[in-house]
Protein backbone atom coordinates (compact mmCIF):
# COMPACT_ATOMS: atom_id res chain seq x y z
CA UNK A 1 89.17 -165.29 9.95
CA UNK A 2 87.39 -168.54 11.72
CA UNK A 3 84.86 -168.06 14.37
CA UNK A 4 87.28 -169.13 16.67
CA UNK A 5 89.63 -165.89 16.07
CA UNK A 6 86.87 -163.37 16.40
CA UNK A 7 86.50 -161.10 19.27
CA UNK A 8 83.75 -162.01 21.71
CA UNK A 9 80.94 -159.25 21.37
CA UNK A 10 79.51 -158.30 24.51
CA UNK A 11 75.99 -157.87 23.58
CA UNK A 12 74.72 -156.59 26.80
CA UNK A 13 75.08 -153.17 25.60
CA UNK A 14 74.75 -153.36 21.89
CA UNK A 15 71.40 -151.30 20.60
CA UNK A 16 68.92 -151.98 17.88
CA UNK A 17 69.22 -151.51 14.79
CA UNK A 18 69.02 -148.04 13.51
CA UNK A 19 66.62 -147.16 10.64
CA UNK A 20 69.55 -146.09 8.61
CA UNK A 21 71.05 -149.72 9.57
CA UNK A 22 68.36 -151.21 8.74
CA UNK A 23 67.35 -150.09 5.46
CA UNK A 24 70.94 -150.26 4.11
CA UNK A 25 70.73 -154.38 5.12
CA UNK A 26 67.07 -154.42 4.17
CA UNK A 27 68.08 -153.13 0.40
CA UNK A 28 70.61 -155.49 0.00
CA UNK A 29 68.56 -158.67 0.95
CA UNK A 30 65.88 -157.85 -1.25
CA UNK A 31 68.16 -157.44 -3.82
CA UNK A 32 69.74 -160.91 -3.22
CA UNK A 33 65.87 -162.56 -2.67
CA UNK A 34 65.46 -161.20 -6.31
CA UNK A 35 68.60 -162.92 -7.16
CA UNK A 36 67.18 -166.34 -5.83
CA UNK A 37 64.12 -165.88 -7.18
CA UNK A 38 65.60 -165.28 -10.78
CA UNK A 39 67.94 -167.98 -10.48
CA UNK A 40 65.11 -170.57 -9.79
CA UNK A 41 63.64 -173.00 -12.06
CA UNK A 42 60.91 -174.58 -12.82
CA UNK A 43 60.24 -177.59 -10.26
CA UNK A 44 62.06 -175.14 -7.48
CA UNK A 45 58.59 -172.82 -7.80
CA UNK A 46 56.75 -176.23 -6.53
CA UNK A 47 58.94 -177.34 -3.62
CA UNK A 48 57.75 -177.72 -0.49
CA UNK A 49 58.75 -175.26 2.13
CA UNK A 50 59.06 -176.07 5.86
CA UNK A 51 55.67 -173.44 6.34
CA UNK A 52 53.35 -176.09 5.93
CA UNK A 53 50.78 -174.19 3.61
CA UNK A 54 53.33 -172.60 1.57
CA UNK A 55 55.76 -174.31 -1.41
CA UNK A 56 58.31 -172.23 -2.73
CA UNK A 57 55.64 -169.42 -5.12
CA UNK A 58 53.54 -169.20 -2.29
CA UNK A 59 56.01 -168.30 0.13
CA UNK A 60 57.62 -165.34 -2.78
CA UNK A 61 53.88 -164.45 -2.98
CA UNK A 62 53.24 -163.64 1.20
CA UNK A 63 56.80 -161.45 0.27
CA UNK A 64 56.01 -159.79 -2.24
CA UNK A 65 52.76 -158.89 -0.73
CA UNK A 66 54.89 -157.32 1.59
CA UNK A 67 56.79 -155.23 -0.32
CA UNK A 68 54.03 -154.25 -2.06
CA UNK A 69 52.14 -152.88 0.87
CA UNK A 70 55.61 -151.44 2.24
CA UNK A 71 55.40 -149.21 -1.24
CA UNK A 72 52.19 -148.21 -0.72
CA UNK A 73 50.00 -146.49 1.83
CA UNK A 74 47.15 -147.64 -0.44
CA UNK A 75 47.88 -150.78 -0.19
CA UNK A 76 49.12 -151.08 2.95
CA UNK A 77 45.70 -150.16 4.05
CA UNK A 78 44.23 -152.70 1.79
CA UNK A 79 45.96 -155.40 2.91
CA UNK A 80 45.30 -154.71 6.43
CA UNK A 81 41.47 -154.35 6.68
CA UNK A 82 41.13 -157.50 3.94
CA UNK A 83 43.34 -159.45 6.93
CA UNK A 84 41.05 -157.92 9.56
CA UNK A 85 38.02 -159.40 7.69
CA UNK A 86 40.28 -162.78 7.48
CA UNK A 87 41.14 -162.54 11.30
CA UNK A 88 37.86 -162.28 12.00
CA UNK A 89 36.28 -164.90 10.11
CA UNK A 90 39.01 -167.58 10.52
CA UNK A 91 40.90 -166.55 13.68
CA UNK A 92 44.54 -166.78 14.62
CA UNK A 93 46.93 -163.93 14.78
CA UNK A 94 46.37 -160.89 12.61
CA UNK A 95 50.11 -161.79 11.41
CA UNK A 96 48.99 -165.07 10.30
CA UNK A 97 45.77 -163.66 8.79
CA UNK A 98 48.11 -160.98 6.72
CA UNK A 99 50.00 -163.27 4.74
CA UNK A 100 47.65 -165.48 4.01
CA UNK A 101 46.07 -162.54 2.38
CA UNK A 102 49.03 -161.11 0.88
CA UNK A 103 49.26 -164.48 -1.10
CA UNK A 104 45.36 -165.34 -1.19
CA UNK A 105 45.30 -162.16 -3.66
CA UNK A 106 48.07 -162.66 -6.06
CA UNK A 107 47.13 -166.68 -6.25
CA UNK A 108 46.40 -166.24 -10.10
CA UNK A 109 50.41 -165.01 -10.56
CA UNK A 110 53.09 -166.76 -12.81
CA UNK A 111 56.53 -167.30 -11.23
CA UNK A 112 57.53 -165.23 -14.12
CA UNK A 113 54.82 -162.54 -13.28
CA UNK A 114 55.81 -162.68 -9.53
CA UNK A 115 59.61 -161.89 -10.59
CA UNK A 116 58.42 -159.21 -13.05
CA UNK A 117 56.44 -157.72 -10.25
CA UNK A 118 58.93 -158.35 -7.30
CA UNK A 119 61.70 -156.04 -9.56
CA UNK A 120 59.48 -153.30 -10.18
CA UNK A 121 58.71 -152.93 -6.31
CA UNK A 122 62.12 -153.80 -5.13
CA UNK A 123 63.36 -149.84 -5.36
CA UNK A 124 60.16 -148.73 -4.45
CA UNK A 125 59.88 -150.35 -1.35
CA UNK A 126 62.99 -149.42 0.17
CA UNK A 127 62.59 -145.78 -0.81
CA UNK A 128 59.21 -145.60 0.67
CA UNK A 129 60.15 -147.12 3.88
CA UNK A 130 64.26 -145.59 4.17
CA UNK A 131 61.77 -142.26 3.61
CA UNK A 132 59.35 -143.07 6.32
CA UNK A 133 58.91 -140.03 9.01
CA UNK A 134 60.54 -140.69 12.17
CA UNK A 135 57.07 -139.88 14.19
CA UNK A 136 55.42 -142.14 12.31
CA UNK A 137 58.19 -144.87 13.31
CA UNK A 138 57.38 -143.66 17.05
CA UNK A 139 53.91 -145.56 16.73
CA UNK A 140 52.97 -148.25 18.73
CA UNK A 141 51.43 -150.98 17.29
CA UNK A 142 49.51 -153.34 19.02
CA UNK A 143 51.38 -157.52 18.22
CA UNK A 144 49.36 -160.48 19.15
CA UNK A 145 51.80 -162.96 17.69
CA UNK A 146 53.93 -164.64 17.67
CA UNK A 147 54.86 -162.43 21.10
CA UNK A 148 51.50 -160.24 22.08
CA UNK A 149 52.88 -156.32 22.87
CA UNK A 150 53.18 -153.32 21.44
CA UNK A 151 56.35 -152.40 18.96
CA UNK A 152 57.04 -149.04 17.84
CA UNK A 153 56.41 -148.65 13.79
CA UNK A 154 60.01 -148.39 13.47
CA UNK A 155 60.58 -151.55 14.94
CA UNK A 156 58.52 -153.37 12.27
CA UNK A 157 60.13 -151.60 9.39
CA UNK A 158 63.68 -151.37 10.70
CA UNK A 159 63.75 -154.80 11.79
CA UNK A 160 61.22 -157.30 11.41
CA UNK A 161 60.75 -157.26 7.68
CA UNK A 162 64.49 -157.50 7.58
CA UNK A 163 64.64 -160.70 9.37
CA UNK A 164 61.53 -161.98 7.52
CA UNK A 165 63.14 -161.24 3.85
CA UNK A 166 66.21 -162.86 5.48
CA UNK A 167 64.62 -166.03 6.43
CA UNK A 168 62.45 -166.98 4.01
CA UNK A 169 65.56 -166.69 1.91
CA UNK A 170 66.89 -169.10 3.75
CA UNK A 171 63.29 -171.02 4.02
CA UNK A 172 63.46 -171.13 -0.23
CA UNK A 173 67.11 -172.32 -0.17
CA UNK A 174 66.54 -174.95 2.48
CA UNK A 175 63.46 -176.58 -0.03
CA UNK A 176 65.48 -176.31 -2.59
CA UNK A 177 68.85 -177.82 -1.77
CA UNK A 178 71.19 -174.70 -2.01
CA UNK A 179 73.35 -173.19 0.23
CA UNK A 180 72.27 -169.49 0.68
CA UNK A 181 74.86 -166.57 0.07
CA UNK A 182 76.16 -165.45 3.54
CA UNK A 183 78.49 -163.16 4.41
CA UNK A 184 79.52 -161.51 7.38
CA UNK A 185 79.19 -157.91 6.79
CA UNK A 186 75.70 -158.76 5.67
CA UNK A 187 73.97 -161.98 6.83
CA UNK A 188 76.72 -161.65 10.20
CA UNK A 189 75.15 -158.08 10.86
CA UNK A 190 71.61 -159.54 10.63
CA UNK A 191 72.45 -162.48 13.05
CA UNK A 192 74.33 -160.10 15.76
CA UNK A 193 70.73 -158.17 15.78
CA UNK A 194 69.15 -161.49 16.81
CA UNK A 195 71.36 -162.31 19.23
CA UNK A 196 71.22 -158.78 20.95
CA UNK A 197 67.62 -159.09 21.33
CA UNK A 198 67.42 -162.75 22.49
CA UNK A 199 69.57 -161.13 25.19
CA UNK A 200 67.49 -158.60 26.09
CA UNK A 201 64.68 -161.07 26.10
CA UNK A 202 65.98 -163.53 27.93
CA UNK A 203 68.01 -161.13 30.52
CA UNK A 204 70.53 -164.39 31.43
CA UNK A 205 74.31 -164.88 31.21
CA UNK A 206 75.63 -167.32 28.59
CA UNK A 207 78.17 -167.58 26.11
CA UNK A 208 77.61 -168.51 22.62
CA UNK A 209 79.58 -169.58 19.95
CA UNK A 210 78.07 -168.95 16.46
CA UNK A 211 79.88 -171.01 13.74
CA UNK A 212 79.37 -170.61 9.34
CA UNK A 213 79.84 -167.10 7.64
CA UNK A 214 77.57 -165.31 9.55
CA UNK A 215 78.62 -166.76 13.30
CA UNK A 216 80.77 -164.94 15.94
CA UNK A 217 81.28 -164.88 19.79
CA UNK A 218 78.96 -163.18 21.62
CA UNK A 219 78.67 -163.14 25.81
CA UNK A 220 76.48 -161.58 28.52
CA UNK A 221 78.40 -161.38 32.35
CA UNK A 222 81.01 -163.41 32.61
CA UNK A 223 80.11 -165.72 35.44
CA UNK A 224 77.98 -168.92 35.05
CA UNK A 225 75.03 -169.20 32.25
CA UNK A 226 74.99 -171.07 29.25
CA UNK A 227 77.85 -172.06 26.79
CA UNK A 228 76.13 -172.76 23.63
CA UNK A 229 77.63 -173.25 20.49
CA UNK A 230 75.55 -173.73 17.23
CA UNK A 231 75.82 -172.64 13.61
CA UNK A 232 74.00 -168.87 12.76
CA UNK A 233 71.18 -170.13 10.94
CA UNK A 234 70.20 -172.64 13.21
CA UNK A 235 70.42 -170.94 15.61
CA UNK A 236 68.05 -168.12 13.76
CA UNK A 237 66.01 -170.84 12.46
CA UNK A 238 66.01 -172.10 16.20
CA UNK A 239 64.40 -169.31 18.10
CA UNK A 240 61.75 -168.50 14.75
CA UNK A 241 59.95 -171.76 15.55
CA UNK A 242 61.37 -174.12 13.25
CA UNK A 243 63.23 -176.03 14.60
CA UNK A 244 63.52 -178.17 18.32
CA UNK A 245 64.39 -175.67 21.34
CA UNK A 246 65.29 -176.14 24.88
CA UNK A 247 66.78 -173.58 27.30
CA UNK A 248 67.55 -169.93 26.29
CA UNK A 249 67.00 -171.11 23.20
CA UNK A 250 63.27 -171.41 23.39
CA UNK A 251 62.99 -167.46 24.43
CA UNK A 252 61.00 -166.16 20.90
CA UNK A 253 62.94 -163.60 18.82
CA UNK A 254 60.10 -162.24 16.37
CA UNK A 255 61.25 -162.94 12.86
């Protein structure tokens, strides 16, 4: 079916992700960011990313950090007083200050040592977190970029690691000339999260058409406001800072 026969979602009403959404689609992209990462050879470990401080082993490194500290409560706490110290002594956001711990700290790792270590986490992160107590998920956690409020726990671990697994997939892919795997019931599920929250975000009518595997139709009121019609990564890509926005488009979306 092409974008043009789907149904036009009205995302006005459509809710977050649940946390048994979200770790079903969280599973399933780290399994295919383990699939990239095996795939890759030798020069793709060394190309340049569009995160200016990160080429392709650096930018596996910050997520694999992530898993890692996802895993473990150990390590979570770790990693977050080590980016503390960081914050503190270099600035910036404590997000920033994070991964450039996360990676800082396995520096000294192979590409084959960072696959070897990526597989052994994989299951391990996604049990940990699928297993995560719903009042801990109630939380709130104090964000000072790149949006500063509070999200609930849940929110980070439902969502946002989701979307960053996602798109530094598609970061990796874009430095190394291949066209990522995308598919709707997958990649189309991750992109219709986006655009529900953009929505709520932005609180304007428009009507967008999303076009490639994991595009659709999506609409808020039906009166006036935007028409925009992009392709579902860009569009992702887009409102995550890299690349060019103007209107609606520039509203952030945390990713």
């Amino acid at each position: 079916m092409t974008t043009a026969e789907l149904p036009t979602v009205d995302v006005g009403t459509t809710q977050p992700l649940s946390h048994h959404a979200g770790m079903q689609l969280f599973a399933a992209e780290i399994e295919r960011n383990l699939g990239l990462m095996q795939s890759l050879g030798a020069d793709d470990w060394t190309s340049q990313t569009e995160c200016p401080d990160w080429d392709v082993r650096r930018m596996y490194l910050h997520v694999l950090g992530a898993c890692e500290s996802g895993a473990s409560y150990r390590e979570l706490a770790h990693q977050m007083l080590a980016a503390r110290s960081y914050q503190k002594k270099h600035g910036g956001p404590l997000e920033a200050a994070l991964s450039a711990t996360q990676v800082a700290e396995r520096l000294a790792l192979t590409p084959t040592q960072l696959v070897a270590r990526f597989a052994d986490v994989a299951p391990r992160v996604v049990r940990t977190r699928t297993r995560m107590p719903a009042l801990l998920r109630r939380v709130a956690m104090p964000i000072d970029g790149p949006v500063v409020e509070k999200w609930p726990l849940g929110y980070l671990v439902d969502t946002i690691y989701l979307r960053d697994a996602w798109m530094h997939r598609i970061d990796v892919c874009r430095a190394i000339g291949r066209d990522p795997v995308l598919t709707a019931d997958h990649d189309g599920r991750i992109v219709a999260d986006v655009v529900a929250e953009w929505a709520r975000r932005h609180g304007q009518p428009f009507a967008l058409v999303l076009t490639g595997p994991a595009g659709g139709r999506f609409a808020v009121g039906r009166d006036g406001g935007a028409e925009l019609s992009l392709d579902a990564v860009e569009f992702c890509r887009t409102l995550a800072g890299r690349a060019p926005a103007t209107g609606l488009l520039s509203t952030i979306v945390p990713f």
